[in-house]
Protein backbone atom coordinates (compact mmCIF):
# COMPACT_ATOMS: atom_id res chain seq x y z
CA UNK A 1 7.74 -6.80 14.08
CA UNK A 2 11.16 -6.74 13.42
CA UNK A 3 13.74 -4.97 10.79
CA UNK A 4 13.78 -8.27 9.22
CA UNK A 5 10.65 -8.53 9.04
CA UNK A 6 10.05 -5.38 6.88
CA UNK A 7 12.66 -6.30 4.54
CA UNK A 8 11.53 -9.38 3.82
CA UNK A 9 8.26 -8.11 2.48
CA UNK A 10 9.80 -5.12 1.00
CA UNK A 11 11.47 -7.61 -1.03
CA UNK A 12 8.20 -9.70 -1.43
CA UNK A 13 6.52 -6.21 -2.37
CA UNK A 14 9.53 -5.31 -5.08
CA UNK A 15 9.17 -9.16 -6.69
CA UNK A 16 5.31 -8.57 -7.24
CA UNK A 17 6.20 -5.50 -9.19
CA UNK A 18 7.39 -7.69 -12.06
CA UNK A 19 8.99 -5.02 -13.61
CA UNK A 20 6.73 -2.56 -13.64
CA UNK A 21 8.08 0.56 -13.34
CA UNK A 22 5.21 3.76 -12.70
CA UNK A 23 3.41 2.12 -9.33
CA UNK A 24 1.28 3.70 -6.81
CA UNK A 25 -0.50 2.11 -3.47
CA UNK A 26 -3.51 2.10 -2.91
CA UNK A 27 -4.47 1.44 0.72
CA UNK A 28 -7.61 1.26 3.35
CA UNK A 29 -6.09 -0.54 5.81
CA UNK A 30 -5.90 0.60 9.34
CA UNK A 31 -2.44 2.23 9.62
CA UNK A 32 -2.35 1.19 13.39
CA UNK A 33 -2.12 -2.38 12.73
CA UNK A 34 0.66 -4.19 11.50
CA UNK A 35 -0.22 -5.17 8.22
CA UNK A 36 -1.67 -1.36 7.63
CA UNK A 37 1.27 -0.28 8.82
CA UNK A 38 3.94 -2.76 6.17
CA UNK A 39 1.75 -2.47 3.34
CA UNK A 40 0.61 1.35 3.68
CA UNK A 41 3.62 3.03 4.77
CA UNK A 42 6.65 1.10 5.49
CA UNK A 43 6.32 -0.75 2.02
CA UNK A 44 6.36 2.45 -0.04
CA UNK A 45 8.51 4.46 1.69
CA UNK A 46 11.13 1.60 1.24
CA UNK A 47 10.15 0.95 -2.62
CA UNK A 48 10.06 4.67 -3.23
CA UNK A 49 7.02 4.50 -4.58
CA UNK A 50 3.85 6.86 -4.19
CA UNK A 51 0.59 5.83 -1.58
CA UNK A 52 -2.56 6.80 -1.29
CA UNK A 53 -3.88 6.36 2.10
CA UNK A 54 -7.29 6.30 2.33
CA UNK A 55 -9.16 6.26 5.64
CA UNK A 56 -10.96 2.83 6.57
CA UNK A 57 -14.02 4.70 7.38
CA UNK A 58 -14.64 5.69 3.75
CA UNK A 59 -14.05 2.82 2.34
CA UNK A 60 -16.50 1.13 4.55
CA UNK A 61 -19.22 3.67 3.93
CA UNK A 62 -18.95 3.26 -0.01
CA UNK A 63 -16.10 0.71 -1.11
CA UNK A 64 -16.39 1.85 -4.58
CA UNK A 65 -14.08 4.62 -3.39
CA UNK A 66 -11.46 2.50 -3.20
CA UNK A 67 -12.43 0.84 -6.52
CA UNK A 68 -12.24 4.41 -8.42
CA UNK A 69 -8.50 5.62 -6.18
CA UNK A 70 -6.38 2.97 -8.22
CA UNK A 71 -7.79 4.11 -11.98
CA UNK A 72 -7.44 7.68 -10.87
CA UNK A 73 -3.67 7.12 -9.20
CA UNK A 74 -2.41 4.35 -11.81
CA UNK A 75 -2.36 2.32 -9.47
């Protein structure tokens, strides 16, 4: 993965905003692979936008965690 790389879907992740301003991620992916990595850290940090992390465990013991984290976050 390469700097490149992560601005390029930075970008990506700032175009799929469409404008809106008050965002917050919600995430269950694994934070030690790459896409967990883009889309859970590296993308908010460089968006300045709030995450929620949840752990992949939970969400695979009841999913509807991660359906109830966006409504709760405004996300």
């Amino acid at each position: 993965m390469t700097h490149a790389n992560l601005v390029s879907n930075a970008r990506q992740s700032e175009a799929a905003r469409d404008g809106v301003s008050e965002v917050t991620a919600v995430s269950s992916l694994p934070r030690s692979q790459d896409m967990g990595l883009v889309l859970s850290i590296a993308g908010p940090v460089a968006l300045g936008v709030p995450s929620v992390l949840m752990d992949p465990i939970a969400f695979v013991q009841r999913p509807d965690r991660w359906l109830g984290a966006p409504a709760g976050e405004r996300a």
